[in-house]
PDB file of N, CA and C in Angstrom:
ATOM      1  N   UNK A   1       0.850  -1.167   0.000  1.00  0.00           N
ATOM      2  CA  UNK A   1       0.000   0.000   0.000  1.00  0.00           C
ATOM      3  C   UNK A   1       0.898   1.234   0.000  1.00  0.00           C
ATOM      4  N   UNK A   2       0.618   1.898  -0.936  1.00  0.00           N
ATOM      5  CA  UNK A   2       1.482   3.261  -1.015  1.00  0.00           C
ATOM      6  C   UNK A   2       0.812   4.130   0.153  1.00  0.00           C
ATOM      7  N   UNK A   3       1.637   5.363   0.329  1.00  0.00           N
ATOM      8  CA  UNK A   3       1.158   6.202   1.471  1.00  0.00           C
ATOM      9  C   UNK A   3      -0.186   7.301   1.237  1.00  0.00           C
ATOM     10  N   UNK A   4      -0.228   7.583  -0.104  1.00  0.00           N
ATOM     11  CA  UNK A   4      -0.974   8.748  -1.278  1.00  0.00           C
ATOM     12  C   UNK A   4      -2.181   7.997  -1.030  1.00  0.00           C
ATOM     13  N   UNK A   5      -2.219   6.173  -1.474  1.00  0.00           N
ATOM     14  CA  UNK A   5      -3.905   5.727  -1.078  1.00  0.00           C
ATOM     15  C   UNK A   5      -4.383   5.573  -0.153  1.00  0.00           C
ATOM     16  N   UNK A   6      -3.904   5.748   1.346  1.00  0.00           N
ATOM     17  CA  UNK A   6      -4.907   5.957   1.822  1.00  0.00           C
ATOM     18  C   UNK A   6      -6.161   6.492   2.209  1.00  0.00           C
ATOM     19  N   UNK A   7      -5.458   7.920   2.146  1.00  0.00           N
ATOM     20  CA  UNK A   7      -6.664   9.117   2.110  1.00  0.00           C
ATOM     21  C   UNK A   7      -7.959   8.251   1.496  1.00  0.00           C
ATOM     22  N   UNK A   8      -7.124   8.308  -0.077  1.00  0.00           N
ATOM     23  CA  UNK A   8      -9.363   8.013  -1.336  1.00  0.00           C
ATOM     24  C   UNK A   8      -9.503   6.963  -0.547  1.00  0.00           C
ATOM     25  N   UNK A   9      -8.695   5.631  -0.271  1.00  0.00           N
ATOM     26  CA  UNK A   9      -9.425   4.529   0.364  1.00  0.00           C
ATOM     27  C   UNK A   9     -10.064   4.988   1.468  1.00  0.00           C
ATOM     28  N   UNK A  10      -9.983   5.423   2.555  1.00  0.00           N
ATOM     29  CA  UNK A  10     -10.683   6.064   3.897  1.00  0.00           C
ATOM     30  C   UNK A  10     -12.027   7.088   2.850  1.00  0.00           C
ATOM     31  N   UNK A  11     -11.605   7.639   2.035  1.00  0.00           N
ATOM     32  CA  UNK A  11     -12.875   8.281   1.571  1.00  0.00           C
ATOM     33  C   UNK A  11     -14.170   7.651   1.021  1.00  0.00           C
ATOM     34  N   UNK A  12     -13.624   7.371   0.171  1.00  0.00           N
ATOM     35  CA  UNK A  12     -14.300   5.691  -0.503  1.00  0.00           C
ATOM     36  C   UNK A  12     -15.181   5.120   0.538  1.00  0.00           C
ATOM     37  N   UNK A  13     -14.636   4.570   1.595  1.00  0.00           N
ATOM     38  CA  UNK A  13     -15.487   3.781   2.254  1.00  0.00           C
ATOM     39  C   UNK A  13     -16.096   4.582   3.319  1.00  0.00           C
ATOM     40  N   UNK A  14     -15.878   5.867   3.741  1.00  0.00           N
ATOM     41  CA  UNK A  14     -16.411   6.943   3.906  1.00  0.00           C
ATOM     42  C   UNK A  14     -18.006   6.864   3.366  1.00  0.00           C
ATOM     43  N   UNK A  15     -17.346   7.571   2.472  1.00  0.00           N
ATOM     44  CA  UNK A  15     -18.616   7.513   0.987  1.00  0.00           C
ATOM     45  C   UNK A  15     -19.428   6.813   1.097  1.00  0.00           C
ATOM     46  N   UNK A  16     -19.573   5.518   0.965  1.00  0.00           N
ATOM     47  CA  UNK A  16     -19.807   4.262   1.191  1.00  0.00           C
ATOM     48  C   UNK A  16     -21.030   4.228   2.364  1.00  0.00           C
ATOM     49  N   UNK A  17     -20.549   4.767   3.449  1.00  0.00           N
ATOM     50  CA  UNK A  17     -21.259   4.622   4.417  1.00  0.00           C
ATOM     51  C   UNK A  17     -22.079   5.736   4.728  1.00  0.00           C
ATOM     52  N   UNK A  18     -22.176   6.546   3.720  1.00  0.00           N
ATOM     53  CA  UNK A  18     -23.106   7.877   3.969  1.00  0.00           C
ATOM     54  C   UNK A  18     -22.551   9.012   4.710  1.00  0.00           C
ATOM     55  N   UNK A  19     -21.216   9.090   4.714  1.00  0.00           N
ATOM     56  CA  UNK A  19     -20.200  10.244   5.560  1.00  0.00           C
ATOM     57  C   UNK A  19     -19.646  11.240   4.693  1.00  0.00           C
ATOM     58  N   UNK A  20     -19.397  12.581   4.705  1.00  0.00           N
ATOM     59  CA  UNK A  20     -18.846  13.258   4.242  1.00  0.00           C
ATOM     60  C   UNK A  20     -17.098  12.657   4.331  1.00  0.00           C
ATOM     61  N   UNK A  21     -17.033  12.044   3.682  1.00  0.00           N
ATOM     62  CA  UNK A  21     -15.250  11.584   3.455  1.00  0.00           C
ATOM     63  C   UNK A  21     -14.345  12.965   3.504  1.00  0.00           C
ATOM     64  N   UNK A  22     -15.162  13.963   2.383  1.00  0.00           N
ATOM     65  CA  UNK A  22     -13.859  15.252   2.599  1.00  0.00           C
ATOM     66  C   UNK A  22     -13.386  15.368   3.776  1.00  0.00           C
ATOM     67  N   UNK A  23     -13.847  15.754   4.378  1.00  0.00           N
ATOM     68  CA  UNK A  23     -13.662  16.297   5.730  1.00  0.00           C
ATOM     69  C   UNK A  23     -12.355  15.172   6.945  1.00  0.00           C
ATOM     70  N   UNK A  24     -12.607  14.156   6.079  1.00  0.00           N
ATOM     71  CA  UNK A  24     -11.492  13.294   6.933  1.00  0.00           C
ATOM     72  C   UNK A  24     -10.008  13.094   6.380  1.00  0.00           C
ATOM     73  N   UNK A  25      -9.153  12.455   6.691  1.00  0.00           N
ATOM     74  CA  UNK A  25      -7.621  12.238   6.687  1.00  0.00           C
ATOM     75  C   UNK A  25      -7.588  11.053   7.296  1.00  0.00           C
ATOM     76  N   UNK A  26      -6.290  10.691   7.094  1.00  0.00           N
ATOM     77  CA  UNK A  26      -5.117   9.281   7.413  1.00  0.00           C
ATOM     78  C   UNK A  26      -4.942  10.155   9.082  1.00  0.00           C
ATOM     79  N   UNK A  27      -5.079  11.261   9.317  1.00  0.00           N
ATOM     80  CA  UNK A  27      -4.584  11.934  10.460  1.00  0.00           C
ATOM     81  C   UNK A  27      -5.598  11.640  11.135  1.00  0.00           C
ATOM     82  N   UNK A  28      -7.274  11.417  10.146  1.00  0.00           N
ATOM     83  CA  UNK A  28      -8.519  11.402  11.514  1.00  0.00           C
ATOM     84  C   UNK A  28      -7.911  10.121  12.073  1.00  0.00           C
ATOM     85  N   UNK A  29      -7.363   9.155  11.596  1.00  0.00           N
ATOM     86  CA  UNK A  29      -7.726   7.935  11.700  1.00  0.00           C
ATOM     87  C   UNK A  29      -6.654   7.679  13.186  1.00  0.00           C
ATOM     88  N   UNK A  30      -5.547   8.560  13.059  1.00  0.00           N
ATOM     89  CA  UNK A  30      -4.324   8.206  14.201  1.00  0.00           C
ATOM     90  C   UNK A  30      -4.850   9.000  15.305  1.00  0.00           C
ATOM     91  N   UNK A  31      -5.660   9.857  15.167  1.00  0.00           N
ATOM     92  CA  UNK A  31      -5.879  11.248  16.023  1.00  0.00           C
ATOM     93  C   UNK A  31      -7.078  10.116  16.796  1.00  0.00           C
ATOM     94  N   UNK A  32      -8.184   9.158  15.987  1.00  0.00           N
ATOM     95  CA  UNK A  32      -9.266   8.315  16.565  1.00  0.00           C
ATOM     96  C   UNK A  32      -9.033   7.508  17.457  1.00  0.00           C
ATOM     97  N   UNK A  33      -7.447   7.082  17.113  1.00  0.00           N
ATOM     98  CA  UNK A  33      -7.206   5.567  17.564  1.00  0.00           C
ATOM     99  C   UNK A  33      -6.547   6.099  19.310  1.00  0.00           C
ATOM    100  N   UNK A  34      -5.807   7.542  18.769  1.00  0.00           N
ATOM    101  CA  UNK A  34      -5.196   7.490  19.964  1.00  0.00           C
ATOM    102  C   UNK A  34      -6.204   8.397  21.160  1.00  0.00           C
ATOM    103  N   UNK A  35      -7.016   8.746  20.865  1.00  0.00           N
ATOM    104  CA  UNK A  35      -8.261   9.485  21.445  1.00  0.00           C
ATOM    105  C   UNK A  35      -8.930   7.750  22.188  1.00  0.00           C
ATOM    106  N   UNK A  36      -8.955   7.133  21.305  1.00  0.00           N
ATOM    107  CA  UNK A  36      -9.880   6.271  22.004  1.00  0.00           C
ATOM    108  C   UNK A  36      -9.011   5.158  22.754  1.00  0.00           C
ATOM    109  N   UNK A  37      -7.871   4.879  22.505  1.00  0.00           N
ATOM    110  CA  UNK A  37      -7.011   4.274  23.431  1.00  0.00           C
ATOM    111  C   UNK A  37      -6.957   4.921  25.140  1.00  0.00           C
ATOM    112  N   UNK A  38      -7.086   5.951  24.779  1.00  0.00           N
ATOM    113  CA  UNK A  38      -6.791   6.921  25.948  1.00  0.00           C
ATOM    114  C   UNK A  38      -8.040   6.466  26.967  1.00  0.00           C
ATOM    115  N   UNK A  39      -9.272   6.999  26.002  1.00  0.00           N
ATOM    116  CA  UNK A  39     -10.015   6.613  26.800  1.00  0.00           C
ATOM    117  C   UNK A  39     -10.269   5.453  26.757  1.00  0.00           C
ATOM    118  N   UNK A  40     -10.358   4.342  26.724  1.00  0.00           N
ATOM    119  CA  UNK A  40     -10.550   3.241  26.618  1.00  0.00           C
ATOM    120  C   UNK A  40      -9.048   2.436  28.086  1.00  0.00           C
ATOM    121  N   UNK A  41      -8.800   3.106  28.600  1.00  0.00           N
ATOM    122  CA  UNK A  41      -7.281   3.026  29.760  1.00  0.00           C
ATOM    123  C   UNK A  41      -6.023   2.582  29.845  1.00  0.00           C
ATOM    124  N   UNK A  42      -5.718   3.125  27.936  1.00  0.00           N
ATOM    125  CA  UNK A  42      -4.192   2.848  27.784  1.00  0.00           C
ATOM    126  C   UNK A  42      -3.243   3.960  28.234  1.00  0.00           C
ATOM    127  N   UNK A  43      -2.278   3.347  29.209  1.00  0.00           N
ATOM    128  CA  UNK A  43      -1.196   4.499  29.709  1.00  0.00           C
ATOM    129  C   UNK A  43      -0.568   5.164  28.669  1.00  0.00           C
ATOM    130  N   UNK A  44      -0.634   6.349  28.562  1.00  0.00           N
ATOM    131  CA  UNK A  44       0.526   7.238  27.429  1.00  0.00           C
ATOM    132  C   UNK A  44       1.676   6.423  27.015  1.00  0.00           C
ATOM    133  N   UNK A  45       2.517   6.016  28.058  1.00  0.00           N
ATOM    134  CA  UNK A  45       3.765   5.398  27.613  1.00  0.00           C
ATOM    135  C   UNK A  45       3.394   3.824  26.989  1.00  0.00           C
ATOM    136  N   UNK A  46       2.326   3.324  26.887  1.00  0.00           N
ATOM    137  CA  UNK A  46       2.153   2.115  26.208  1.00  0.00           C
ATOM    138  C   UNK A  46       1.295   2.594  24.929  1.00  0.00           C
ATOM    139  N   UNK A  47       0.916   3.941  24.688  1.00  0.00           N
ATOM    140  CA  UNK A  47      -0.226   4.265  23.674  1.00  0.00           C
ATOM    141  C   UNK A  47       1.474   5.078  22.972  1.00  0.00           C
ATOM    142  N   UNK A  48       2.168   5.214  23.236  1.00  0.00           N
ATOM    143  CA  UNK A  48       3.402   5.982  22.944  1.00  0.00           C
ATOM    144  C   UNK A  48       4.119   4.821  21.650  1.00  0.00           C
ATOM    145  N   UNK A  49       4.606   3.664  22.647  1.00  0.00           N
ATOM    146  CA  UNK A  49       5.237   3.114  22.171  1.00  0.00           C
ATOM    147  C   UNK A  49       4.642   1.838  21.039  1.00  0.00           C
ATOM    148  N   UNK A  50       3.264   1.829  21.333  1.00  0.00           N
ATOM    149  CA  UNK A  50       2.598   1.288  20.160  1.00  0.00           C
ATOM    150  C   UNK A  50       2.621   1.646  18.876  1.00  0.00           C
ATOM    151  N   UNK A  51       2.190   3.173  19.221  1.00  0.00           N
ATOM    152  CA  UNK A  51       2.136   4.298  17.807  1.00  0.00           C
ATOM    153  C   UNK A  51       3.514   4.479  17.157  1.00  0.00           C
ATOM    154  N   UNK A  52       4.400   3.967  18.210  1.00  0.00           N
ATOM    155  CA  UNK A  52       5.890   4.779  17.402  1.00  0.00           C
ATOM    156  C   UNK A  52       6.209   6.414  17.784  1.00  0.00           C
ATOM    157  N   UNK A  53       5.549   6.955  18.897  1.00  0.00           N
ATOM    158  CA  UNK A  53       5.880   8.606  18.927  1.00  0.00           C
ATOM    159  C   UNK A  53       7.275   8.737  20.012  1.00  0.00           C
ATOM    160  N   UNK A  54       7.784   8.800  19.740  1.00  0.00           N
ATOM    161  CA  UNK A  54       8.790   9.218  20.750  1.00  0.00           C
ATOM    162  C   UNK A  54       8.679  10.551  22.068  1.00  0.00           C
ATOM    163  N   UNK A  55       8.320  11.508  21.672  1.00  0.00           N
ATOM    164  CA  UNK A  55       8.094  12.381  22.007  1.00  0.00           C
ATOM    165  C   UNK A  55       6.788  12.886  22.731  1.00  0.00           C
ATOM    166  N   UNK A  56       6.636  13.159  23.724  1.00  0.00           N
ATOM    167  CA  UNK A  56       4.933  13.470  24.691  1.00  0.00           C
ATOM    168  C   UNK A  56       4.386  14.111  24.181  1.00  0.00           C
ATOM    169  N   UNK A  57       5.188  15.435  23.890  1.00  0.00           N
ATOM    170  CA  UNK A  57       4.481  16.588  23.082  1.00  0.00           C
ATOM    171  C   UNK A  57       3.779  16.118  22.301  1.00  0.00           C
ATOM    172  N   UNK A  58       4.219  15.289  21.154  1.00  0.00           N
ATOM    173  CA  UNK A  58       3.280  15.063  20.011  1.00  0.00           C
ATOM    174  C   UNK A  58       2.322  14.213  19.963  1.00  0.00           C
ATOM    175  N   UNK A  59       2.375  13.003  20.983  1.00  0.00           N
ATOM    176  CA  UNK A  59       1.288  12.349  20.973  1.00  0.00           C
ATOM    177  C   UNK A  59       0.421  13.061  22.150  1.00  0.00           C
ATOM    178  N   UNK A  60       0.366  14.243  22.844  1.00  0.00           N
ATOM    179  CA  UNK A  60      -0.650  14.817  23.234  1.00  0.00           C
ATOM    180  C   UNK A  60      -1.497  15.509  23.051  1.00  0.00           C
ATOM    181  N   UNK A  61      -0.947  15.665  21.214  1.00  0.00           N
ATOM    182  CA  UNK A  61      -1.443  16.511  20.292  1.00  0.00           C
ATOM    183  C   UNK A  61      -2.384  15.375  19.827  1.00  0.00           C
ATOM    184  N   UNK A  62      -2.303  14.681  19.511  1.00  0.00           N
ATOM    185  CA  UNK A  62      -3.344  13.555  18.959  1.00  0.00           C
ATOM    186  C   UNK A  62      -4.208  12.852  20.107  1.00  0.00           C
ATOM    187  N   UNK A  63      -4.531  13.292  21.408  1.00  0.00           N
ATOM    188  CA  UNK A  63      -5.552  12.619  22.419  1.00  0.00           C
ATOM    189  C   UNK A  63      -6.239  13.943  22.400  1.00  0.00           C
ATOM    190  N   UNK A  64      -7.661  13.455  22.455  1.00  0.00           N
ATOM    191  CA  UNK A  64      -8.806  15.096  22.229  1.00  0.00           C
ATOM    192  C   UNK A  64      -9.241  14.687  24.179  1.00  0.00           C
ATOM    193  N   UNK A  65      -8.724  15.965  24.814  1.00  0.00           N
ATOM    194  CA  UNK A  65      -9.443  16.311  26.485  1.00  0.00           C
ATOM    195  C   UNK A  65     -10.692  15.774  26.343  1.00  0.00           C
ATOM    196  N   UNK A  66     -10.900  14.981  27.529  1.00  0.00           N
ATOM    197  CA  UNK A  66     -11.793  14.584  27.961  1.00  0.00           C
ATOM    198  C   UNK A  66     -12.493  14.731  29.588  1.00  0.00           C
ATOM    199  N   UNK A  67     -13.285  15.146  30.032  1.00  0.00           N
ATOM    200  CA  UNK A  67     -13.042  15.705  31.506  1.00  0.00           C
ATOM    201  C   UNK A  67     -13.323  14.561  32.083  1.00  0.00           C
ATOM    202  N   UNK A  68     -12.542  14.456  33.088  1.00  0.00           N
ATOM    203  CA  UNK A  68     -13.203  13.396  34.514  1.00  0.00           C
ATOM    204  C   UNK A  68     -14.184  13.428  34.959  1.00  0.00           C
ATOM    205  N   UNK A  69     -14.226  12.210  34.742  1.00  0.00           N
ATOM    206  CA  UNK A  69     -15.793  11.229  35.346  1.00  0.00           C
ATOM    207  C   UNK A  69     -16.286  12.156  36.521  1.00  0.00           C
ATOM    208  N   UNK A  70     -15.477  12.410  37.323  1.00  0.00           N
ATOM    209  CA  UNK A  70     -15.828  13.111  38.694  1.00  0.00           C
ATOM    210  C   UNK A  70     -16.083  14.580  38.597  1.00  0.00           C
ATOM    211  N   UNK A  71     -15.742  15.257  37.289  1.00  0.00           N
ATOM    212  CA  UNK A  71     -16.302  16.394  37.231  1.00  0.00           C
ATOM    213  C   UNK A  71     -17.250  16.679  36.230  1.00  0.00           C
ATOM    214  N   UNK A  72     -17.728  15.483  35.398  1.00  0.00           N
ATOM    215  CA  UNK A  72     -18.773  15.064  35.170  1.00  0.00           C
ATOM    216  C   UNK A  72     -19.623  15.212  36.207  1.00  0.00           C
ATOM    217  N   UNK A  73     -19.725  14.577  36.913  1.00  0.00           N
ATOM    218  CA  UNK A  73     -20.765  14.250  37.950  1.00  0.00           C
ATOM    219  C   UNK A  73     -20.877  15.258  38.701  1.00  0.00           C
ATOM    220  N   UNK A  74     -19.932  16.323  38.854  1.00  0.00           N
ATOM    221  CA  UNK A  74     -19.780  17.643  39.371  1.00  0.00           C
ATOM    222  C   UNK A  74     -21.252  18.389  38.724  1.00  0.00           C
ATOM    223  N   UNK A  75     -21.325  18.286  37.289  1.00  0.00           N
ATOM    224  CA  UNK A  75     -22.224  19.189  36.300  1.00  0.00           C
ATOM    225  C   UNK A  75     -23.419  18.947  36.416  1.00  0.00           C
ATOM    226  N   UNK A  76     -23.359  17.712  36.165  1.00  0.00           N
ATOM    227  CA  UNK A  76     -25.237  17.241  35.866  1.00  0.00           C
ATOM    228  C   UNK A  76     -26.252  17.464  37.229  1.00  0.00           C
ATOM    229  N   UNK A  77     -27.190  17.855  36.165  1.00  0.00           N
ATOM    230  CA  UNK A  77     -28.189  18.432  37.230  1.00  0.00           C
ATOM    231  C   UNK A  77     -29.073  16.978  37.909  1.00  0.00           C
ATOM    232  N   UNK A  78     -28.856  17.279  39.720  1.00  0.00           N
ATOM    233  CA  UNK A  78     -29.605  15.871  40.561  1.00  0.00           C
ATOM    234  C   UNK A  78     -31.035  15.983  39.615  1.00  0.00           C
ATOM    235  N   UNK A  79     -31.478  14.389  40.072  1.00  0.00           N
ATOM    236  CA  UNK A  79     -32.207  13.574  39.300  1.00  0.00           C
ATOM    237  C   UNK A  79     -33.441  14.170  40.886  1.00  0.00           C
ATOM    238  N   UNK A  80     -34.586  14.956  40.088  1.00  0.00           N
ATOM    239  CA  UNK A  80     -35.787  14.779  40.735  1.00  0.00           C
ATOM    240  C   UNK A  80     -36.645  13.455  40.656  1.00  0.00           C
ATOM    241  N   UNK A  81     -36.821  13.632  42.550  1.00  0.00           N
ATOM    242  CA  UNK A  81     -38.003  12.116  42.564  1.00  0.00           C
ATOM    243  C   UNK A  81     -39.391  12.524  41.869  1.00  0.00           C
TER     244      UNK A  81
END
């Protein structure tokens, strides 16, 4: 697989599924995996060395903030009886 097809392939099947493909990249796809590793309770340094990033900086650029559960629960409005 050359590096150039991925993009149309991700679009393609994009497409495919009723999604605006433009709008995505080979980047949604690393930016998804490592967003959802994260949350899903992989440690940085094992979501690090999977991906190949050497560097913190950059793979902290690819995990999208997510707030804690506990300040979640901070927000939501109590449940009337």
């Amino acid at each position: 697989m050359h590096a150039n097809s991925v993009i149309p392939l991700l679009r393609q099947a994009l497409a495919r599924a009723g999604i605006a493909g433009e709008l995505y990249t080979s980047h949604s796809l690393r930016r998804g995996f490592a967003t959802w590793a994260h949350q899903s309770g992989w440690d940085l340094k094992s979501l690090m060395s999977y991906v190949g990033w050497k560097d913190m900086k950059s793979a902290m650029r690819y995990i999208e903030a997510s707030p804690f559960l506990g300040m979640a629960r901070l927000t939501e409005k109590p449940v009337s009886p």
